[in-house]
Protein backbone atom coordinates (compact mmCIF):
# COMPACT_ATOMS: atom_id res chain seq x y z
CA UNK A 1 -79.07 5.71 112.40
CA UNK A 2 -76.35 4.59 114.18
CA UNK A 3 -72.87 4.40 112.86
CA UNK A 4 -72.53 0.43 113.13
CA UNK A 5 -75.94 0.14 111.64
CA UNK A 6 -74.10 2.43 108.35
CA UNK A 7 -70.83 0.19 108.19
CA UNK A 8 -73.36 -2.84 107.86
CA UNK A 9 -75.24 -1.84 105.14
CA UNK A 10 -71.51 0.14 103.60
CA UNK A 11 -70.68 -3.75 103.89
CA UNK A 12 -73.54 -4.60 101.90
CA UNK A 13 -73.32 -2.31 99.59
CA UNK A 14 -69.72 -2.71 98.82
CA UNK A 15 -69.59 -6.64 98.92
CA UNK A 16 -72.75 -6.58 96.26
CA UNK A 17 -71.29 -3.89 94.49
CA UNK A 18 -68.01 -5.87 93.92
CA UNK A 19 -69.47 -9.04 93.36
CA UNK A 20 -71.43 -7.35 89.99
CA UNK A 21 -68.80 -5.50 88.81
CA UNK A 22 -65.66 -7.74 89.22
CA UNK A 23 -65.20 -10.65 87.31
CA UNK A 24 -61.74 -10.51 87.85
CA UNK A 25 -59.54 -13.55 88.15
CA UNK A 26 -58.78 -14.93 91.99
CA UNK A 27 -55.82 -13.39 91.84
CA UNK A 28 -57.30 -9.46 91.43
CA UNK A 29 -56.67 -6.14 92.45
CA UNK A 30 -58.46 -3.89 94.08
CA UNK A 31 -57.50 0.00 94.50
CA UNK A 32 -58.05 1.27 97.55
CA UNK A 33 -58.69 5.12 98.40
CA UNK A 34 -57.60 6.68 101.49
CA UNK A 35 -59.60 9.90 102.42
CA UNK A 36 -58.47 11.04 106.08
CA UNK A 37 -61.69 11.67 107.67
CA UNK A 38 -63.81 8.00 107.86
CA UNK A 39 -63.25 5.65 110.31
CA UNK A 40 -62.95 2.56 108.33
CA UNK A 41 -65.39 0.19 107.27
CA UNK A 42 -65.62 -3.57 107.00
CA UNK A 43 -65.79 -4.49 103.16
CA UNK A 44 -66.47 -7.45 101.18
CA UNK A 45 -64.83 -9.05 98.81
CA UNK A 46 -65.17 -12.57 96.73
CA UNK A 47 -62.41 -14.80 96.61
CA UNK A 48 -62.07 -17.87 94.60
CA UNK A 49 -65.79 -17.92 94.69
CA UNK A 50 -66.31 -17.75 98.26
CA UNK A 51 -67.39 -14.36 100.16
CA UNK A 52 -65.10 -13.01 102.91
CA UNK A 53 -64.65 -9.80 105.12
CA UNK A 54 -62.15 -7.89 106.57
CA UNK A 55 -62.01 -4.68 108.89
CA UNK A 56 -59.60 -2.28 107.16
CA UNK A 57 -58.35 -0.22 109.80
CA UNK A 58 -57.75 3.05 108.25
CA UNK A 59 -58.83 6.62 108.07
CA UNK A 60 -61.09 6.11 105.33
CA UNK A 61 -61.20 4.22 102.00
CA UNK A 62 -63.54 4.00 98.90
CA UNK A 63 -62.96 0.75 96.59
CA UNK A 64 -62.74 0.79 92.75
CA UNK A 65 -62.06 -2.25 90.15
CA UNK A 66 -58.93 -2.48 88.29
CA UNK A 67 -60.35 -0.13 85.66
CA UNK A 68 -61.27 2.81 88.31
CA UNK A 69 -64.95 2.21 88.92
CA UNK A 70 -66.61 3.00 91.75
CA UNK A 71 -67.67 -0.29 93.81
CA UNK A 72 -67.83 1.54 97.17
CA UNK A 73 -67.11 5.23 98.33
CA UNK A 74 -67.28 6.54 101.47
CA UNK A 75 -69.88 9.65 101.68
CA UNK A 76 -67.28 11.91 102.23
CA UNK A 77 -64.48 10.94 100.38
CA UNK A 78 -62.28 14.05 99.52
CA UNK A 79 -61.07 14.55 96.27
CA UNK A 80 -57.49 14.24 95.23
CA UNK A 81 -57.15 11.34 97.44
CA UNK A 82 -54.07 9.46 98.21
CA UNK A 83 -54.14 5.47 96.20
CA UNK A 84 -52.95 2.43 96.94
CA UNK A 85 -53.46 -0.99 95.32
CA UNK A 86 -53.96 -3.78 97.14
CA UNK A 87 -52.90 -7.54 95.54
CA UNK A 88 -54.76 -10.33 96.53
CA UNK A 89 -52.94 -13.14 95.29
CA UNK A 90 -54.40 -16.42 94.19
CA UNK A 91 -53.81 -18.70 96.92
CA UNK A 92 -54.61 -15.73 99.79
CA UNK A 93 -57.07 -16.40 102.82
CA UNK A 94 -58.85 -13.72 104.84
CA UNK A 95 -56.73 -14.81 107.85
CA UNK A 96 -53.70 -13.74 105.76
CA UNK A 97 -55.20 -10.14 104.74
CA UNK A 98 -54.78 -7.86 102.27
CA UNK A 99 -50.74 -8.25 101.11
CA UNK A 100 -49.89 -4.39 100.10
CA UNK A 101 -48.19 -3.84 96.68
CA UNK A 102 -47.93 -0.84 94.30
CA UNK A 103 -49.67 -0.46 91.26
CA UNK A 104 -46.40 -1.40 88.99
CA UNK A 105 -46.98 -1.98 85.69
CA UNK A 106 -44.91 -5.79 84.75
CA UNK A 107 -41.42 -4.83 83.28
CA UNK A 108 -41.55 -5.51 79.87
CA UNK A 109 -37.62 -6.71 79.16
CA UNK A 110 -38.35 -6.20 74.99
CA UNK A 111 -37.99 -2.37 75.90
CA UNK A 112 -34.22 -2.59 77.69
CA UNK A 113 -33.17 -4.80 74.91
CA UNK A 114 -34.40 -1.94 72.41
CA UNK A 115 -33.00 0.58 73.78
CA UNK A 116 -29.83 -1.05 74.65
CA UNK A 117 -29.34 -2.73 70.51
CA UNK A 118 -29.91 1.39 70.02
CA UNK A 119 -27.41 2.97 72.30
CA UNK A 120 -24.72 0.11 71.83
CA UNK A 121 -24.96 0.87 67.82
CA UNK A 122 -24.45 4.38 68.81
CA UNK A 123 -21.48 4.17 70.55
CA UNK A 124 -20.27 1.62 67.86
CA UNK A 125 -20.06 4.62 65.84
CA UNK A 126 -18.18 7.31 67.66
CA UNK A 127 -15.32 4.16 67.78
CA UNK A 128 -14.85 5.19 64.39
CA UNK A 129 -15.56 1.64 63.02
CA UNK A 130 -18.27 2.44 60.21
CA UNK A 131 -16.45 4.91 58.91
CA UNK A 132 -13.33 2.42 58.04
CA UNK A 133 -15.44 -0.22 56.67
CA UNK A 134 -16.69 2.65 53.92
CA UNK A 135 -13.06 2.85 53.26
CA UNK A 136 -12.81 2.54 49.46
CA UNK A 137 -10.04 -0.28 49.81
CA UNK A 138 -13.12 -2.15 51.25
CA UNK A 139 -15.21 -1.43 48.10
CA UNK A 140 -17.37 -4.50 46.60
CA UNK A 141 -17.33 -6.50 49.87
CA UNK A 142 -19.74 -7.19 52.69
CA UNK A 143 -18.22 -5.15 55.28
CA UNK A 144 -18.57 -1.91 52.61
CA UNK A 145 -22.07 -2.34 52.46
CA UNK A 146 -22.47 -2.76 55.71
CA UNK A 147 -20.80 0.37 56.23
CA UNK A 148 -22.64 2.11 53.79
CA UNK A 149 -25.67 1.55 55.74
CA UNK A 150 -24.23 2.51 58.81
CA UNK A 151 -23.83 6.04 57.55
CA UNK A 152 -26.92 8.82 56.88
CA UNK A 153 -27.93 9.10 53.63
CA UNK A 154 -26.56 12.52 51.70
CA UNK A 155 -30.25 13.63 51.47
CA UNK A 156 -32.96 12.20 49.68
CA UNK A 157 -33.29 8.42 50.45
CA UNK A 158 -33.30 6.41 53.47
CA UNK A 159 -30.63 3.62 54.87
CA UNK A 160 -30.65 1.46 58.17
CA UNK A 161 -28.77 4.72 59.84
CA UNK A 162 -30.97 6.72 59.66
CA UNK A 163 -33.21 5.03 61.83
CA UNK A 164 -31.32 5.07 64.58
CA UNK A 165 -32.38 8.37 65.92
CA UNK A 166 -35.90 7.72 65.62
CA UNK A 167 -35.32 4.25 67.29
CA UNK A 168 -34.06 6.44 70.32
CA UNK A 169 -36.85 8.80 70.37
CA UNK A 170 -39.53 6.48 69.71
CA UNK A 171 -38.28 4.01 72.72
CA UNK A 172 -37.80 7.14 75.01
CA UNK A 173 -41.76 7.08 74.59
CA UNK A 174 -42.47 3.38 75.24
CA UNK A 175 -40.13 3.96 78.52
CA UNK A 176 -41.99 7.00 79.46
CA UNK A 177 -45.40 5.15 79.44
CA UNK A 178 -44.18 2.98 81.61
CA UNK A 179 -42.23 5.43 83.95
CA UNK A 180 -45.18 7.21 84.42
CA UNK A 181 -47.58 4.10 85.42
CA UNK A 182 -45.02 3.03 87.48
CA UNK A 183 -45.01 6.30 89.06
CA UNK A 184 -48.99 6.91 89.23
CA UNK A 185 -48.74 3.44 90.87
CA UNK A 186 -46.75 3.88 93.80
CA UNK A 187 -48.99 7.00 95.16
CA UNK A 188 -47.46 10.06 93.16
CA UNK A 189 -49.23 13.06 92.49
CA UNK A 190 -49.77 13.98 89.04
CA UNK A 191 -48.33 17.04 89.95
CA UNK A 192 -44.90 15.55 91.11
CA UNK A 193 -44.63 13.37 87.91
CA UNK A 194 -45.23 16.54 85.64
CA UNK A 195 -42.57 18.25 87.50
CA UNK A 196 -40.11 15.67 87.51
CA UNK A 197 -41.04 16.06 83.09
CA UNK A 198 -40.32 19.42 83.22
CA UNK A 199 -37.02 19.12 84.79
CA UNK A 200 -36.11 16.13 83.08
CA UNK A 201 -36.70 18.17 79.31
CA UNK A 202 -34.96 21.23 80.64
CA UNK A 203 -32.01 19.29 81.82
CA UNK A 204 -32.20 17.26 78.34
CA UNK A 205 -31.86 20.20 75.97
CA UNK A 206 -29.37 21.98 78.15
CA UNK A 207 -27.37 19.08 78.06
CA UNK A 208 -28.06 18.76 74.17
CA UNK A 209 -26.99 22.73 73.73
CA UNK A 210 -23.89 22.28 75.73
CA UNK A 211 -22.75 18.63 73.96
CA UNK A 212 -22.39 22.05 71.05
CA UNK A 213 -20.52 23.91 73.04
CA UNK A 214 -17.39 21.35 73.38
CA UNK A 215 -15.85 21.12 70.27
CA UNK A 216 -15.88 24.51 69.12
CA UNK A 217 -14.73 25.51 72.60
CA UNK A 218 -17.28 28.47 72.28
CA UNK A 219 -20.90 29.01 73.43
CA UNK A 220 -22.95 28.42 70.14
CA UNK A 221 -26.64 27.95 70.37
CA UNK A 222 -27.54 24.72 68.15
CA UNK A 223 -30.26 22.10 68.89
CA UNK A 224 -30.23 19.32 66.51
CA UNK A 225 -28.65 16.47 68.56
CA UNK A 226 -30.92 13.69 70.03
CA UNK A 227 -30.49 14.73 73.71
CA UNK A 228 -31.36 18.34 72.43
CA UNK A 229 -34.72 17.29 70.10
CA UNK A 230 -35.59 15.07 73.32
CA UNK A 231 -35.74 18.08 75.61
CA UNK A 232 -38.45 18.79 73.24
CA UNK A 233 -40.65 15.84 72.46
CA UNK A 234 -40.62 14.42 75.66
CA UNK A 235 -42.48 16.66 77.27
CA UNK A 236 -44.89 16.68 73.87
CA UNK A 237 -45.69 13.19 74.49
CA UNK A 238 -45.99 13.51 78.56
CA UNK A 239 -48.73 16.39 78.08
CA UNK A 240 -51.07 14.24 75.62
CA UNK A 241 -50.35 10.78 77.40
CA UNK A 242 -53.63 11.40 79.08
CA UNK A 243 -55.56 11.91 76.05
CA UNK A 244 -57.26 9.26 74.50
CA UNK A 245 -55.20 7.02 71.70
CA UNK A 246 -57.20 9.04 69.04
CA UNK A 247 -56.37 12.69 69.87
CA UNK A 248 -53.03 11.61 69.93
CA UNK A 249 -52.34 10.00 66.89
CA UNK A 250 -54.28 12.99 65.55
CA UNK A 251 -51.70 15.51 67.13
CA UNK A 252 -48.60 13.41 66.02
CA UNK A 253 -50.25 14.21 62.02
CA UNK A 254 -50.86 17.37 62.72
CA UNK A 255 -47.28 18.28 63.97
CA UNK A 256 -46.35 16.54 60.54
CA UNK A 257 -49.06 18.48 58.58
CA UNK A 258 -47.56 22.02 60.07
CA UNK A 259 -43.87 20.97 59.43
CA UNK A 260 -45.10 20.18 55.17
CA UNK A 261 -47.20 23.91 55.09
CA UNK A 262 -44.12 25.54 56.83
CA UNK A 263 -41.70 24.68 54.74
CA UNK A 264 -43.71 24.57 51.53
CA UNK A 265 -45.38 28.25 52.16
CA UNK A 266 -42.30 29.82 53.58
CA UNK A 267 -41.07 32.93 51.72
CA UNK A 268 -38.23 34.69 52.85
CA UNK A 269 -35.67 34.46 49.80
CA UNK A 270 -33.01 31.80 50.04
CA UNK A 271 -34.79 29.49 52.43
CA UNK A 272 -38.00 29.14 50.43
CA UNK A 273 -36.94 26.01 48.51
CA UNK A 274 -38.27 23.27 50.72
CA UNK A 275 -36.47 20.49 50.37
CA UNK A 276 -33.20 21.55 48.54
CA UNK A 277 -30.15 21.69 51.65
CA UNK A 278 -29.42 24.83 53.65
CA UNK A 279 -31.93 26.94 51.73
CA UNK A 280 -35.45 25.66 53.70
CA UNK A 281 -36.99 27.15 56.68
CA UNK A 282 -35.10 24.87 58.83
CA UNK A 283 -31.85 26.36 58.00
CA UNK A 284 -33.86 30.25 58.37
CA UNK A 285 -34.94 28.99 61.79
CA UNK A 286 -31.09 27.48 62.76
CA UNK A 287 -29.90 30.86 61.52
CA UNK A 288 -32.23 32.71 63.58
CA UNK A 289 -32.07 31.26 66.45
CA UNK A 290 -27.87 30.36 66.38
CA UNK A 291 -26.11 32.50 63.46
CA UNK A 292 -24.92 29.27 61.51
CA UNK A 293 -25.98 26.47 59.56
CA UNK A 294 -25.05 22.69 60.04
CA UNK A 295 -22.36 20.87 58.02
CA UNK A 296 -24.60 17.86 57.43
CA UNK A 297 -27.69 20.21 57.09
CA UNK A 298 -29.36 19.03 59.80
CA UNK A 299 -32.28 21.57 61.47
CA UNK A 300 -33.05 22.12 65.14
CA UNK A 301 -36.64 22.16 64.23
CA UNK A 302 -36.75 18.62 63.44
CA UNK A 303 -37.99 18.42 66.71
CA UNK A 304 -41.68 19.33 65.77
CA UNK A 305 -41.80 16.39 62.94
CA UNK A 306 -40.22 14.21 65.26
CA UNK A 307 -42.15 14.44 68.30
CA UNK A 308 -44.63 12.25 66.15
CA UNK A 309 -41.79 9.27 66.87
CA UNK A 310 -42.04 9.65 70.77
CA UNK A 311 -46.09 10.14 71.00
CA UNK A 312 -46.34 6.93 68.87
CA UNK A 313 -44.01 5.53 71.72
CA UNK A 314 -46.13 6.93 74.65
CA UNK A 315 -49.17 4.75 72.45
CA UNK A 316 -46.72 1.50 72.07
CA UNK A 317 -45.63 1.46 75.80
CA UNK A 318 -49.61 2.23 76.49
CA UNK A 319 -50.59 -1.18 74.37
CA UNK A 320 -47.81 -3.23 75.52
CA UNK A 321 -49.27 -2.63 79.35
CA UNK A 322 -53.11 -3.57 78.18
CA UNK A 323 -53.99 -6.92 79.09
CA UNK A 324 -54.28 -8.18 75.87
CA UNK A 325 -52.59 -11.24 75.05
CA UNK A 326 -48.67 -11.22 73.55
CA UNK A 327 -50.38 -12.38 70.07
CA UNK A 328 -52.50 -9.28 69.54
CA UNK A 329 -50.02 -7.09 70.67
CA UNK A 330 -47.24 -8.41 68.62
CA UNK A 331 -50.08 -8.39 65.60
CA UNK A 332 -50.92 -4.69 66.06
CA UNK A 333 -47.53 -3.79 66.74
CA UNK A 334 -46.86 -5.37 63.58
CA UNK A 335 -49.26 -4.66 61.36
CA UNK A 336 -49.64 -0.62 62.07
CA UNK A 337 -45.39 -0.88 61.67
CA UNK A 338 -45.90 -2.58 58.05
CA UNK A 339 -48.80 -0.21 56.94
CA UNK A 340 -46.63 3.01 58.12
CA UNK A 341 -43.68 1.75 55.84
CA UNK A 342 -45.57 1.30 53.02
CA UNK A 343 -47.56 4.48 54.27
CA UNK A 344 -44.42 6.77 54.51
CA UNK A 345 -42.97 5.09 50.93
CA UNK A 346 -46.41 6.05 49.05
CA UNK A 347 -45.97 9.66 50.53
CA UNK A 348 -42.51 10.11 48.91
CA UNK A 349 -44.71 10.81 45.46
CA UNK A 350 -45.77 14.39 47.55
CA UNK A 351 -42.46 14.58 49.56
CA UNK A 352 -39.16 13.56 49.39
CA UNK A 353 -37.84 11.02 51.67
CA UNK A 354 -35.46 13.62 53.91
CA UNK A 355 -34.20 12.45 57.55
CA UNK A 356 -32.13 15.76 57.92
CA UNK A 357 -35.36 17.80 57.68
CA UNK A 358 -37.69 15.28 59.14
CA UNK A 359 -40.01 14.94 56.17
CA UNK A 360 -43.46 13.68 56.51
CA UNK A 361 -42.55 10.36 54.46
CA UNK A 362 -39.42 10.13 56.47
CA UNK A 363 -41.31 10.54 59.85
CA UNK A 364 -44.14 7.72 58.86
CA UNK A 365 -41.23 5.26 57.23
CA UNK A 366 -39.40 5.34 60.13
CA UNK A 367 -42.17 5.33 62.93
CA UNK A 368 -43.55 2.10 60.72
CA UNK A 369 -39.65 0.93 61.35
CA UNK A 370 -39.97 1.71 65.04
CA UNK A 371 -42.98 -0.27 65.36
CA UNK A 372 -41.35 -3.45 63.35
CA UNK A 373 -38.36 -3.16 65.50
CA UNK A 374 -40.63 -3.05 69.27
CA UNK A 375 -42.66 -6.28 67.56
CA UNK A 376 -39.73 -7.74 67.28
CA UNK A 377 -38.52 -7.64 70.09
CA UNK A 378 -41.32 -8.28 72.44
CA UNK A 379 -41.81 -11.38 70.23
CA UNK A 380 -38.18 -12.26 70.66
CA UNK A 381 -37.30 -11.43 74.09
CA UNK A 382 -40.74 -11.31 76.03
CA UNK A 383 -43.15 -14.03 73.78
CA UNK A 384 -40.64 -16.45 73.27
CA UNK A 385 -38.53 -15.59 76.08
CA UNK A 386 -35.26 -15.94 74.47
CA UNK A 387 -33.06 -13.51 76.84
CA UNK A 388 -29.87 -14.67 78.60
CA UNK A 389 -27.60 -13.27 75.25
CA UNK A 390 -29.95 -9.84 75.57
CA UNK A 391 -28.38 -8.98 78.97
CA UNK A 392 -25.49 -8.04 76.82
CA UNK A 393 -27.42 -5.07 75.00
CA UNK A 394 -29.57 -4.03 77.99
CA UNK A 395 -26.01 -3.69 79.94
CA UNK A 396 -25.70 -0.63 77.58
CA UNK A 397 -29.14 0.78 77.66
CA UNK A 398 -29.37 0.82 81.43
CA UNK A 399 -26.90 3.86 81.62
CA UNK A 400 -27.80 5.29 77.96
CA UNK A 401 -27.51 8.71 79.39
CA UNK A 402 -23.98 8.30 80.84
CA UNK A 403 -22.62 6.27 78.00
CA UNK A 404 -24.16 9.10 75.32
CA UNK A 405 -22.55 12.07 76.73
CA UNK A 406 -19.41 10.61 77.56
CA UNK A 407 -18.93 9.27 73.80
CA UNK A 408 -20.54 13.11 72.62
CA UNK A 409 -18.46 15.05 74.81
CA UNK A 410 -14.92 13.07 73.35
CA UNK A 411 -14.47 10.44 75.39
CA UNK A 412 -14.07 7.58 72.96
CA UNK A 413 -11.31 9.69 71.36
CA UNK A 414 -9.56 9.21 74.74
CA UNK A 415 -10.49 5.44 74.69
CA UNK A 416 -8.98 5.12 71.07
CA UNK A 417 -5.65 6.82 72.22
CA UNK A 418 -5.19 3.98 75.48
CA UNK A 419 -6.02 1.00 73.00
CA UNK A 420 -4.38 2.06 70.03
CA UNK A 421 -0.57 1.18 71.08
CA UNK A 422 -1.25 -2.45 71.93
CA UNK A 423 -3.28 -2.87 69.44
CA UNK A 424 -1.06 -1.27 66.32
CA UNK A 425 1.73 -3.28 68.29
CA UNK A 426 -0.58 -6.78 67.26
CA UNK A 427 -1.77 -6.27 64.46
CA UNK A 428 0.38 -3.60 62.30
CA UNK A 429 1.55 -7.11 60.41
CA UNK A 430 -2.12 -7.63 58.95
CA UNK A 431 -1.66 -3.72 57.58
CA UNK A 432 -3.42 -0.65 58.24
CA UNK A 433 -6.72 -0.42 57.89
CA UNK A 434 -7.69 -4.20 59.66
CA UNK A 435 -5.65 -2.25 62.62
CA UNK A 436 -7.69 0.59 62.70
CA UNK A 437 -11.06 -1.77 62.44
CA UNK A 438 -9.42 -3.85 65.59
CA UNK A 439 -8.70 -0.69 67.50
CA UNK A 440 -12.08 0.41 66.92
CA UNK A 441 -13.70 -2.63 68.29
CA UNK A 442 -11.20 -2.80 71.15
CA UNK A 443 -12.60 0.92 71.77
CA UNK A 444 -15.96 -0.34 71.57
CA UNK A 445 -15.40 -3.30 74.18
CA UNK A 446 -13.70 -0.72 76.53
CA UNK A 447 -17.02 1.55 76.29
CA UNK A 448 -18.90 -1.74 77.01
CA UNK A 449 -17.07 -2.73 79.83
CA UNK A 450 -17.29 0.71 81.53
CA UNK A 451 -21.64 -0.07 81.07
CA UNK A 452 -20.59 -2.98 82.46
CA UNK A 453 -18.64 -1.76 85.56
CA UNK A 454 -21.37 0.60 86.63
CA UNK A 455 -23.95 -2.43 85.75
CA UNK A 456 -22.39 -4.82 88.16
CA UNK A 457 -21.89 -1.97 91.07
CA UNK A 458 -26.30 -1.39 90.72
CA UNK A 459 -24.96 2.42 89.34
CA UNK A 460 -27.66 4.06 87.14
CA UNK A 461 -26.84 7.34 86.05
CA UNK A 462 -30.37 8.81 84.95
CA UNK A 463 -31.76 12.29 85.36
């Protein structure tokens, strides 16, 4: 048979085949697989009810539906094949073709507005601001209480601070779902995106160790600060992305079921009280694997526990991209966030509510929290579309990286010191503690305004 004779009936085949299986929208797109040794064939397709053709010219293609099926394949199409989606918008023709675009997921602008409201609260606090509204001479108003909450609990209990790190983690995930769709949809091999991971951790928890390093002026080997416990769980959550929602919920538990038996079986003397401070197998493993203990007894292996917080991202991002509508997302977001609260709260009757150990109750408290927060504000800023005022947030998120280490590695301390003459010099009538609070937010402003500087010059710093 001759080859015309095949690219008819490949054009029968594939224009029947497409016509069953898609039921697609007119505006739909079809993924297109480029092999390297067919000719090309002339495919059909079905648009806005009416059949059309047109003659690909390319090496050799297969066709799938948006969820990957198979509507027409070449005979020999070669594995590992290079993709490329094709958008056919609504009001295409044939004349007009096939308009190439990548397989980008739709920015979701709820997840820059997280993770800036996260990193701008974080630099809020290396200003020194919280810690003078806890001032004593504050107590029995507002602003203490507010302060209050801005500071970790001592150990057992739970305020809005510490939530904060889990916000970061947690968001890290929803951005890596979407990183890595984007990714996937613009042709990269799963091998390039996996290396890219790989870097990306290694870089994260040397950057973590060396944050360490600074202030003591010596090399120390700790691991318990964000960047650090990042370098950890993001590659955790990249390596079961794949896996299907189930298996990876079921990993997140079982990270949190290994942390509880650890600690509660652990026997070495002096570190076998679980959850009494400095004398758990946290502090063992911190003293085993860097000589010393934290002040705030805080434990590098947190970053087992906590790798729950960025899977359950990976799964949020993962929903937020599924074409369901913004109502059933917001209601699962929701309603999983509320059930984890009360989830994590009914667990403190078996374990203590810790977030400088990571706790099981703490990790499924604050993951419900996470959850809340991302309804929130995909209702807010994507559903109802109320964004101009976010811009000022996402300004901050867009360079979290930059901002973090620069506030980490004493930078604001240099801020305070260029502020605090003119400031003290305006305000030094009202006394001194509301001049400390104004030089703190004049601090803040300036670490704003440098987001903002590298924000208006298109300047991302990002690994």
């Amino acid at each position: 048979m001759s080859q015309g004779m095949n690219g008819d009936m490949s054009l029968r085949r594939a224009s029947s085949s497409f016509s069953s299986h898609s039921s697609t929208p007119p505006s739909s797109r079809i993924l297109v697989c480029f092999c390297g040794d067919y000719k090309g064939f002339l495919a059909g397709f079905r648009l806005e009810g009416k059949p059309w053709s047109r003659r690909l010219a390319s090496p050799g293609l297969a066709v799938l539906d948006r969820l990957g099926a198979p509507l027409y394949t070449p005979s020999r199409l070669l594995t590992g094949s290079k993709r490329k989606e094709f958008l056919i918008p609504k009001n295409d023709s044939p004349e007009r073709g096939l308009s190439p675009s990548a397989s980008l997921p739709e920015r979701v602008l709820s997840v820059d507005f997280f993770r800036g409201l996260t990193m701008f609260l974080l630099i809020g606090e290396s200003t020194l601001l919280y810690e003078h509204l806890r001032d004593p001479r504050l107590g029995g108003t507002i602003l203490h209480a507010i302060g209050t909450q801005l500071d970790h609990h001592p150990w057992a209990g739970l305020r809005f601070w510490d939530l904060v790190q889990p916000f970061f983690m947690f968001i890290v995930g929803v951005a890596l779902a979407f990183s890595v769709a984007k990714r996937e949809g613009r042709g990269d091999s799963r091998s390039a995106i996996t290396k890219h991971v790989v870097i990306r951790s290694i870089i994260l928890l040397v950057l973590g160790w060396a944050l360490y390093c600074i202030g003591p002026g010596r090399i120390t080997f700790r691991f318990q600060n964000v960047l650090a416990q990042l370098g950890v769980t993001y590659p955790i959550a990249y390596f079961l992305m794949r896996r299907r929602p189930r298996i990876q919920i079921a990993w997140s538990f079982a990270f949190l079921i290994l942390t509880e038996v650890i600690y509660r079986v652990f026997w070495v003397a002096g570190y076998n009280q679980p959850f009494v401070p400095d004398h758990n197998f946290g502090s063992w493993f911190d003293m085993l694997i860097s000589g010393e203990l934290s002040a705030g007894h805080w434990v590098a292996f947190n970053a087992i526990p906590t790798a729950a917080h960025t899977i359950w991202g990976v799964l949020a991002g993962q929903w937020l991209m599924s074409g369901r509508t913004p109502q059933k997302k917001i209601a699962l977001l929701a309603g999983l966030g509320a059930a984890a609260v009360g989830a994590g709260f009914v667990l403190t009757t078996v374990s203590p509510m810790i977030k400088r150990i990571c706790t099981s109750s703490f990790v499924v408290a604050s993951g419900g929290f996470c959850l809340l927060m991302l309804a929130f504000s995909f209702w807010l800023i994507d559903a109802r579309k109320i964004r101009k005022w976010a811009v000022f947030l996402n300004i901050v998120g867009l360079n979290s990286l930059f901002i973090y280490l620069f506030t980490e590695s004493g930078g604001t301390t240099y801020v305070r010191k260029l502020v605090v003459p003119f400031t003290t010099a305006l305000f030094k009538w009202a006394g001194e503690l509301p001049a400390e609070i104004v030089t703190s937010l004049a601090a803040w402003a300036v670490l704003w305004s440098m987001c903002w500087w590298l924000y208006k010059r298109k300047i991302i710093i990002k690994i």
